[in-house]
Every structure is written in structure tokens, then in C-alpha cells.
PDB file of N, CA and C in Angstrom:
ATOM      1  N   UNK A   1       0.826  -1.192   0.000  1.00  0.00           N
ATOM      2  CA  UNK A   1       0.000   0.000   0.000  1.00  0.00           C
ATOM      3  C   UNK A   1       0.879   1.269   0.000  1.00  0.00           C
ATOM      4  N   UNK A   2       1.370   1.413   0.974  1.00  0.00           N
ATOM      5  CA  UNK A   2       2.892   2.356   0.629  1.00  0.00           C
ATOM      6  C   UNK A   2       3.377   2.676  -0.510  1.00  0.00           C
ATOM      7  N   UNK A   3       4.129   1.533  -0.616  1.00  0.00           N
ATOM      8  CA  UNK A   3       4.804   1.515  -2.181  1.00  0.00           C
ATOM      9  C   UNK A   3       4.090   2.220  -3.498  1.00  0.00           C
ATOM     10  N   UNK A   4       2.498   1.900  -3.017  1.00  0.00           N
ATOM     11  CA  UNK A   4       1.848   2.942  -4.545  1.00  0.00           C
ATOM     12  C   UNK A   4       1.636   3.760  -3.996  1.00  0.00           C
ATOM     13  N   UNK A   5       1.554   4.257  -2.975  1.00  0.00           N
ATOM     14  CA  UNK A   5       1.369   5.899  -2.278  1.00  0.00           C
ATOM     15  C   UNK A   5       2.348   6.636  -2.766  1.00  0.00           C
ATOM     16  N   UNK A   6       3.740   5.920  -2.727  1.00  0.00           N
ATOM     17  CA  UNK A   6       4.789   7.124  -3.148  1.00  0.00           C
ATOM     18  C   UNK A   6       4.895   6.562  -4.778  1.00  0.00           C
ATOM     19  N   UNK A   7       4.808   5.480  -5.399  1.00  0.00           N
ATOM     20  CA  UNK A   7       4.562   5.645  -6.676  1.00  0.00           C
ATOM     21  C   UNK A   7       3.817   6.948  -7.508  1.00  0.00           C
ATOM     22  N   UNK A   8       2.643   7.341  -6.834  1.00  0.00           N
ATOM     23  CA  UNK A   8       1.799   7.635  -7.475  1.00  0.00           C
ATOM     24  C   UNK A   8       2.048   8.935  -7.506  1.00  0.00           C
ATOM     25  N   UNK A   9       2.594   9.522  -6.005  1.00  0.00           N
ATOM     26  CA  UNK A   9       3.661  10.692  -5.862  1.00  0.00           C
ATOM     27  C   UNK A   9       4.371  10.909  -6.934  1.00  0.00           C
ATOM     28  N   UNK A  10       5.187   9.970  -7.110  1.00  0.00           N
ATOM     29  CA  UNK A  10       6.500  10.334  -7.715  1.00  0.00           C
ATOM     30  C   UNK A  10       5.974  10.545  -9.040  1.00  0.00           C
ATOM     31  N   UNK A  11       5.061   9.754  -9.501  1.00  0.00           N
ATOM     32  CA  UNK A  11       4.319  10.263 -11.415  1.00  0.00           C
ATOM     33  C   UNK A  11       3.422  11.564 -11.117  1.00  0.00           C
ATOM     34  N   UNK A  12       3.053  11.986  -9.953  1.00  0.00           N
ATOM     35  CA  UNK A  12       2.515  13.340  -9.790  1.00  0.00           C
ATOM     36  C   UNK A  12       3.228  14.593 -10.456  1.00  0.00           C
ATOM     37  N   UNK A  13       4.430  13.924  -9.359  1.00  0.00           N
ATOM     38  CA  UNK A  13       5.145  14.815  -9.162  1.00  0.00           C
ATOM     39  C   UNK A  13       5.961  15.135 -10.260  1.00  0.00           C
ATOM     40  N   UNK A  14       6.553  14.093 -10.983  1.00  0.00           N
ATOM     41  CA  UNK A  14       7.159  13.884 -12.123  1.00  0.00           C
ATOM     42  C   UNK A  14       6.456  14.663 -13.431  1.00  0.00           C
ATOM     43  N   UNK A  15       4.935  14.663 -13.303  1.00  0.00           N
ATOM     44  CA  UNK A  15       4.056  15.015 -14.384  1.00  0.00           C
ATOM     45  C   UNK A  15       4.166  16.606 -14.148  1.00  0.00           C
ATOM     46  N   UNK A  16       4.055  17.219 -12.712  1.00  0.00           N
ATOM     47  CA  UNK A  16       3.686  17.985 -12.841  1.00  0.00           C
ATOM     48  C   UNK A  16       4.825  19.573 -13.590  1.00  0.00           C
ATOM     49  N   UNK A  17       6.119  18.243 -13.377  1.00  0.00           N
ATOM     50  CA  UNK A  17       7.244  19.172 -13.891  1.00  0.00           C
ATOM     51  C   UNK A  17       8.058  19.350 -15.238  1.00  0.00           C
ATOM     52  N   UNK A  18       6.794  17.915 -15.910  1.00  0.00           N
ATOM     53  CA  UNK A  18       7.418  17.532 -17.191  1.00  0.00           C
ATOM     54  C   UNK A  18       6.279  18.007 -18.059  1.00  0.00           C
ATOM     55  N   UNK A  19       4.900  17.591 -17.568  1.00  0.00           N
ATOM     56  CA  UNK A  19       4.080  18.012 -19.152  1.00  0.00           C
ATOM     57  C   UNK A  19       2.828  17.542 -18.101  1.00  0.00           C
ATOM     58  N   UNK A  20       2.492  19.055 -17.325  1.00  0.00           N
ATOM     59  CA  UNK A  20       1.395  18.421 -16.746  1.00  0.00           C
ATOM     60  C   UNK A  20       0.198  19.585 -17.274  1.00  0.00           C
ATOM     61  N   UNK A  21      -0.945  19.339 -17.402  1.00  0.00           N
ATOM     62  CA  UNK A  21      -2.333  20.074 -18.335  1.00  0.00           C
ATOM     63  C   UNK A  21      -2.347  21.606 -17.181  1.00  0.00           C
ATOM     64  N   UNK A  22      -2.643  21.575 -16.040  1.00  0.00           N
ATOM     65  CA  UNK A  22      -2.262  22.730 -15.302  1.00  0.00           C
ATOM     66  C   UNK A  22      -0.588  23.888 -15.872  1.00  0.00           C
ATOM     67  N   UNK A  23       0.306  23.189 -15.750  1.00  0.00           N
ATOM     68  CA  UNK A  23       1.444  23.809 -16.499  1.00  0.00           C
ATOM     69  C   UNK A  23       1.127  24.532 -17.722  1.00  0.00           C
ATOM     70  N   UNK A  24       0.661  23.535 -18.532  1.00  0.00           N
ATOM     71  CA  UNK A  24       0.243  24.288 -20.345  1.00  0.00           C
ATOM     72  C   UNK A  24      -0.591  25.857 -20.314  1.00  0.00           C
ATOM     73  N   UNK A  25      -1.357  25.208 -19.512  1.00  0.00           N
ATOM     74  CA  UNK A  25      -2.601  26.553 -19.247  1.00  0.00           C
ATOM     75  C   UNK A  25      -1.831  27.855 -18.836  1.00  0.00           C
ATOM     76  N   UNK A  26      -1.135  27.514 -17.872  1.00  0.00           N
ATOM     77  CA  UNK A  26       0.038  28.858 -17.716  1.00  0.00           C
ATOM     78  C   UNK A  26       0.658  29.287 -18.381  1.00  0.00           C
ATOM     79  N   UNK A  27       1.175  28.744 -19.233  1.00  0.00           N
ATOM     80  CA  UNK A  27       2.489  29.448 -19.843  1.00  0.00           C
ATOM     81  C   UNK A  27       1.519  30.366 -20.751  1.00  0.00           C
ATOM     82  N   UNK A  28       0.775  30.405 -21.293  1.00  0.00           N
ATOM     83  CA  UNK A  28       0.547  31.480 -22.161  1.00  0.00           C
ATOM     84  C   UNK A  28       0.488  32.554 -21.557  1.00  0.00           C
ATOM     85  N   UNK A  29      -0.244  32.814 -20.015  1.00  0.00           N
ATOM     86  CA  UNK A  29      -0.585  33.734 -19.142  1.00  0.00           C
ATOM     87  C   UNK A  29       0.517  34.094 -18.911  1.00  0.00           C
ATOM     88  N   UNK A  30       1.769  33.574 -18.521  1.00  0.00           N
ATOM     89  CA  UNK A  30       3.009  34.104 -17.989  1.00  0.00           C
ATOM     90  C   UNK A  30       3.586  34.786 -19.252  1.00  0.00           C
ATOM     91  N   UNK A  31       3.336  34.463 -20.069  1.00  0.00           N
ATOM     92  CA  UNK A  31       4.464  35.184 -21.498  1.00  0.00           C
ATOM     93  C   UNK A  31       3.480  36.407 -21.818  1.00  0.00           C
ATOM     94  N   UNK A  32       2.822  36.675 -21.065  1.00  0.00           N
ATOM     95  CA  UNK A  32       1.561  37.702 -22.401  1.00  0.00           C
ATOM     96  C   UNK A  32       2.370  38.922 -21.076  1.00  0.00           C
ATOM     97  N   UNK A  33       2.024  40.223 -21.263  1.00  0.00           N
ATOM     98  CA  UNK A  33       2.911  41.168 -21.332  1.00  0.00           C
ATOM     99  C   UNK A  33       1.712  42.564 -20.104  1.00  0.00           C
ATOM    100  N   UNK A  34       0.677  41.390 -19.621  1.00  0.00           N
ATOM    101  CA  UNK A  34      -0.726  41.693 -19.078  1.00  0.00           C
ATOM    102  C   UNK A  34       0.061  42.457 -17.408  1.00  0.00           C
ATOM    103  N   UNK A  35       0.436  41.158 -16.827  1.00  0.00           N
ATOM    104  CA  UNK A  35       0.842  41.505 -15.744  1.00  0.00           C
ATOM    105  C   UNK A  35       2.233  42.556 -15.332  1.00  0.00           C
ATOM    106  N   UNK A  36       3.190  42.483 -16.161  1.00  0.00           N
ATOM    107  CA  UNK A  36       4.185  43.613 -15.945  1.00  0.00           C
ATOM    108  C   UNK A  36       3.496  44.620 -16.707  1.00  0.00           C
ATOM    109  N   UNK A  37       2.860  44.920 -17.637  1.00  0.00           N
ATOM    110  CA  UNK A  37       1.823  46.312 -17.549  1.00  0.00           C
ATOM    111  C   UNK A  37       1.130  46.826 -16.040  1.00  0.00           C
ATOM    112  N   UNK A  38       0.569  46.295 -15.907  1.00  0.00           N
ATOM    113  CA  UNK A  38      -0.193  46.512 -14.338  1.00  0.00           C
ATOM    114  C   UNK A  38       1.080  46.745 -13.460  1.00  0.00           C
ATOM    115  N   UNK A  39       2.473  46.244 -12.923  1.00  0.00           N
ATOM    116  CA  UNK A  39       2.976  46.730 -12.494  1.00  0.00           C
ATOM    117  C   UNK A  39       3.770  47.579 -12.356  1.00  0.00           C
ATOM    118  N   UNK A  40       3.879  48.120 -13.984  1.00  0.00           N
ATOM    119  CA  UNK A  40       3.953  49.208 -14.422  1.00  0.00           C
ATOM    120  C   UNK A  40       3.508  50.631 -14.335  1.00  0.00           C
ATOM    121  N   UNK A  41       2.253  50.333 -14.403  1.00  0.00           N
ATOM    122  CA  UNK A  41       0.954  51.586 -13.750  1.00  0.00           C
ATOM    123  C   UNK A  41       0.980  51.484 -11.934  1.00  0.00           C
ATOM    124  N   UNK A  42       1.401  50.763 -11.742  1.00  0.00           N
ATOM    125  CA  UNK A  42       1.612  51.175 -10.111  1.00  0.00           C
ATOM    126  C   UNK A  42       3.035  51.632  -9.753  1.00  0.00           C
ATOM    127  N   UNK A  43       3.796  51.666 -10.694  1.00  0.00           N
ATOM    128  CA  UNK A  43       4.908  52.241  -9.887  1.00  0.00           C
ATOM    129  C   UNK A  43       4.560  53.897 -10.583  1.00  0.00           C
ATOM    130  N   UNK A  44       4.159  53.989 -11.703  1.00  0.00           N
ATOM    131  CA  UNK A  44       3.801  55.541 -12.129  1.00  0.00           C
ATOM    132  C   UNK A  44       2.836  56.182 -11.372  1.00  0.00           C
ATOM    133  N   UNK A  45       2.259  55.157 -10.673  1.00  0.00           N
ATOM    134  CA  UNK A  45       0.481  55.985  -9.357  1.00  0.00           C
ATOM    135  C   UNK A  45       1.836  56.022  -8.398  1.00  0.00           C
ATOM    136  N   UNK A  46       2.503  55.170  -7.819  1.00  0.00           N
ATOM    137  CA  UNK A  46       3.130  55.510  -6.752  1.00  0.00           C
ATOM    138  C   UNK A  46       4.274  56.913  -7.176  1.00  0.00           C
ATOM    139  N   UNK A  47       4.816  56.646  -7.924  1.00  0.00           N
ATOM    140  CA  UNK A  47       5.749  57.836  -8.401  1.00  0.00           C
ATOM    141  C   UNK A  47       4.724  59.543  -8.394  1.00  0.00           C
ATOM    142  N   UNK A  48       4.034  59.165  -8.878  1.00  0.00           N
ATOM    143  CA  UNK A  48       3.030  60.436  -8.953  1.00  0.00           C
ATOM    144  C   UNK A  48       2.298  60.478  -7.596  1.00  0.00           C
ATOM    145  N   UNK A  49       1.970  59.662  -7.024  1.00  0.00           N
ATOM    146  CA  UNK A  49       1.842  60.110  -5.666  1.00  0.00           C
ATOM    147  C   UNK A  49       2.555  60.937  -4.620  1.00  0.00           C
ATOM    148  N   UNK A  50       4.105  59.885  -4.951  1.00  0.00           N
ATOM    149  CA  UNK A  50       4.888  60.798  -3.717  1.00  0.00           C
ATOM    150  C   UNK A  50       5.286  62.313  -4.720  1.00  0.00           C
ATOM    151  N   UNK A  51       6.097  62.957  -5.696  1.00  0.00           N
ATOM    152  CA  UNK A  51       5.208  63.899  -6.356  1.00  0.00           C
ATOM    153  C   UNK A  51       4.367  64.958  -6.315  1.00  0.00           C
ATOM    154  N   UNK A  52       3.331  64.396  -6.010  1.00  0.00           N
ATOM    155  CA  UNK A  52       1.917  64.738  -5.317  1.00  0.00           C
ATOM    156  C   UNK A  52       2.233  65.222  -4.388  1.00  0.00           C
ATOM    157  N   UNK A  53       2.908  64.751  -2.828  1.00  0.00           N
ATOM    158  CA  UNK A  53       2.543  64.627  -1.734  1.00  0.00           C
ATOM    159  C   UNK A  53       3.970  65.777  -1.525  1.00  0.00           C
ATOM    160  N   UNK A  54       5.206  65.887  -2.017  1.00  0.00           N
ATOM    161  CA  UNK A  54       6.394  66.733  -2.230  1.00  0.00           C
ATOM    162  C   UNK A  54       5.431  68.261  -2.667  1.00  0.00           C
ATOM    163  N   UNK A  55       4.792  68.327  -3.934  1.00  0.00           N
ATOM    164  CA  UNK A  55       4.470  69.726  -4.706  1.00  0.00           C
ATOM    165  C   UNK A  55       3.339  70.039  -3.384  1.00  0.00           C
ATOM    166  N   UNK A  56       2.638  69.256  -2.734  1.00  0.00           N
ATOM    167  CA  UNK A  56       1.180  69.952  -1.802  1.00  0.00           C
ATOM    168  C   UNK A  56       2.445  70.410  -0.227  1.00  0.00           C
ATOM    169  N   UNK A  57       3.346  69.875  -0.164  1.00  0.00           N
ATOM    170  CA  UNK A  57       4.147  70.072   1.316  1.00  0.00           C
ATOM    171  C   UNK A  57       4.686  71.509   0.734  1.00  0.00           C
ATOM    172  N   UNK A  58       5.279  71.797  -1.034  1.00  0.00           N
ATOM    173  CA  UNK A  58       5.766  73.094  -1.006  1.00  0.00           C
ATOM    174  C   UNK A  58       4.910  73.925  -1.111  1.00  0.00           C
ATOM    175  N   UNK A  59       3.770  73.726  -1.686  1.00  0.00           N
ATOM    176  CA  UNK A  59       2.658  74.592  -1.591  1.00  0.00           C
ATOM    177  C   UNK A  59       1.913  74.997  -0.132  1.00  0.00           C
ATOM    178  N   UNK A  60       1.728  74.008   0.824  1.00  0.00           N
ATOM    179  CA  UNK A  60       1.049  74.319   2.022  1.00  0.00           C
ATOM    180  C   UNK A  60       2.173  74.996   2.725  1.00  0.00           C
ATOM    181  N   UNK A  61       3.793  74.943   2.395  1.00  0.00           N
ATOM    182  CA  UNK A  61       4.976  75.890   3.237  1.00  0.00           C
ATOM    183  C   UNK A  61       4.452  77.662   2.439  1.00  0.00           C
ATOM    184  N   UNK A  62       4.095  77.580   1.392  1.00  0.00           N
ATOM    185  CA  UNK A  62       4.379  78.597   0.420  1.00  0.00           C
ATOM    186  C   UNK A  62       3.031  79.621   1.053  1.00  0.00           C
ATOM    187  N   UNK A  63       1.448  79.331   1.006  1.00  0.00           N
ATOM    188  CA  UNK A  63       0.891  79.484   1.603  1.00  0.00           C
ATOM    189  C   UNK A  63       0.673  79.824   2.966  1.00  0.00           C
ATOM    190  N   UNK A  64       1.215  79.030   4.013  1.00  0.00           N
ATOM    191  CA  UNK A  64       1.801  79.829   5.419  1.00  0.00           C
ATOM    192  C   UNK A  64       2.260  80.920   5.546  1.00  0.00           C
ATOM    193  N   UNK A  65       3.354  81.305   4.667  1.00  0.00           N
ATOM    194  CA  UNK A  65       3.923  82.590   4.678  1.00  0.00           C
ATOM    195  C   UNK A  65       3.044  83.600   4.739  1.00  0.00           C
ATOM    196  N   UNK A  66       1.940  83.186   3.005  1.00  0.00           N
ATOM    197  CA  UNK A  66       1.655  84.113   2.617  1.00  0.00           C
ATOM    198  C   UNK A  66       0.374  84.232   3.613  1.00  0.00           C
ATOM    199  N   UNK A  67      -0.413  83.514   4.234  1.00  0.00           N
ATOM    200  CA  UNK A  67      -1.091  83.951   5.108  1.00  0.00           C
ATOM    201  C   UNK A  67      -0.627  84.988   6.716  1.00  0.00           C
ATOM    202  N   UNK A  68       0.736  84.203   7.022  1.00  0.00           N
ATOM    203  CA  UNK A  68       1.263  85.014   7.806  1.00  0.00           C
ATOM    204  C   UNK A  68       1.551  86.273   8.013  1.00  0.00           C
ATOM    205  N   UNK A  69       2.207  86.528   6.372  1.00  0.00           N
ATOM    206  CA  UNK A  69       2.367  87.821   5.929  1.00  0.00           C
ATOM    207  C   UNK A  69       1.320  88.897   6.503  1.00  0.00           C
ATOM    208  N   UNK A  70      -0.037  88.533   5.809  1.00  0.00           N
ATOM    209  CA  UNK A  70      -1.438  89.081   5.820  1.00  0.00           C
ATOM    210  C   UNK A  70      -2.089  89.511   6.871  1.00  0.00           C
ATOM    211  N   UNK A  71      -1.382  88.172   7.979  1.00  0.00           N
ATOM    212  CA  UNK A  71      -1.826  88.277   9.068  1.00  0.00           C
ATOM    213  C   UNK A  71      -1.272  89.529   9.683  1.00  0.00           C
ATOM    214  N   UNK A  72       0.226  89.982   9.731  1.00  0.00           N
ATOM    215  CA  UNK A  72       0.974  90.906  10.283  1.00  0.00           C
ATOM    216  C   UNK A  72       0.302  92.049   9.803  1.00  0.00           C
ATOM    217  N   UNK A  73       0.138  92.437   8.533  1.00  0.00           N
ATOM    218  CA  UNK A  73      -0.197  93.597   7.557  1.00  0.00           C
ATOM    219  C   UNK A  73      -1.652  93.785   8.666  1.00  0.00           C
ATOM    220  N   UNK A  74      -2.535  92.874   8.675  1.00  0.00           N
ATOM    221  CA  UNK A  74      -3.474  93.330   9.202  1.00  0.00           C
ATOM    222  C   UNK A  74      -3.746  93.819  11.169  1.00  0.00           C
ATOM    223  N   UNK A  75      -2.827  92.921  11.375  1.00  0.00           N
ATOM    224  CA  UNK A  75      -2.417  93.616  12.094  1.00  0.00           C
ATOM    225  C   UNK A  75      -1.505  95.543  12.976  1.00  0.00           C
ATOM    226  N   UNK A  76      -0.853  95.279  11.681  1.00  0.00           N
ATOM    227  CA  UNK A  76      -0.163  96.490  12.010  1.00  0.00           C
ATOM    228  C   UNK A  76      -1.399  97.835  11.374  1.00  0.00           C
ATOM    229  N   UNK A  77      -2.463  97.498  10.877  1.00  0.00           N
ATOM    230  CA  UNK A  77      -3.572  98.302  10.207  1.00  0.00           C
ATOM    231  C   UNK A  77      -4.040  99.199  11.409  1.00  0.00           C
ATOM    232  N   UNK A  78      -4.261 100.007  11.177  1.00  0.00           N
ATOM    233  CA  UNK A  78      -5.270 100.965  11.782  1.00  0.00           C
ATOM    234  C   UNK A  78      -6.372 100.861  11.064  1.00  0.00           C
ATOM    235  N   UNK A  79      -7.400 100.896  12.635  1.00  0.00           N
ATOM    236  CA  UNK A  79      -9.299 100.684  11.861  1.00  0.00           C
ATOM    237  C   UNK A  79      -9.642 103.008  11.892  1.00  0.00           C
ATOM    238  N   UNK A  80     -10.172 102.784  10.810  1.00  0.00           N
ATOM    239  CA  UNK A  80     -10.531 104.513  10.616  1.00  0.00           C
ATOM    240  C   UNK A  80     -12.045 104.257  10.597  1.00  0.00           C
ATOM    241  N   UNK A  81     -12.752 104.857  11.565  1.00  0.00           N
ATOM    242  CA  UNK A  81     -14.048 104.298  11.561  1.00  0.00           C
ATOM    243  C   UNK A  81     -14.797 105.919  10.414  1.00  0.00           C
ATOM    244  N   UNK A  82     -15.850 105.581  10.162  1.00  0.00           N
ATOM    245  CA  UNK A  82     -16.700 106.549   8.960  1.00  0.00           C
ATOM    246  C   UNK A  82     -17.140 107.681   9.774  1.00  0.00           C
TER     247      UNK A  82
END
């Protein structure tokens, strides 16, 4: 009983590395050009993200100022009432 347990293994196993119907079905999927596209477009979302996240940090520094600025100006204002 053994003996065909690992028999049957070993032509499994043997099949599955020589010419097995699961294998065939893959290879076309692995050669087609589907999946390194897709990981392609995620490194350009990630690239454009960080990007993104660099141009909004110089813009929200750039903005501070200029609110700060505004803030002082209005401050140093005199109110002239009518």
C-alpha cells in the first residue's frame, strides 16, 4: 500500500514538472505582457503620488507665509471708523 502511495507521488510529481495540463494553461498567461503592464501603472500611481505629496508640502509651506504675511499687515492696520 505504501509503495503505490509514493509511486503515485512520484508520477505526480514527475508530471507535474514535465508536461502536466495545469502547467500548459500557464504558460501562455506568464508570457503575455498583461501583468508587468499593471505593475507598471503602479509604480507611475506611486511615483506620482509621492510627487503629489512633495508639490502639496511646497505649496502648504508657500501658503503659510503668505497667510502670515497678511496676518501681520493686518495687524499692524489701523481701523478709521466713517
Amino acid at each position: 500500500m505504501e509503495i503505490k502511495i509514493a509511486e503515485k507521488l512520484v508520477n505526480d510529481v514527475a508530471m507535474t514538472t514535465v508536461e502536466s495540463p495545469r502547467l500548459e494553461s500557464i504558460k501562455p498567461k506568464a508570457n503575455s505582457e498583461r501583468g508587468s503592464t499593471m505593475v507598471e501603472y503602479a509604480l507611475l500611481v506611486a511615483l506620482m503620488a509621492i510627487g503629489s505629496i512633495g508639490a502639496i508640502g511646497s505649496a502648504r509651506e508657500g501658503a503659510r507665509t503668505t497667510f502670515i504675511d497678511i496676518e501681520d499687515k493686518l495687524a499692524q492696520a489701523t481701523f478709521v471708523p466713517n
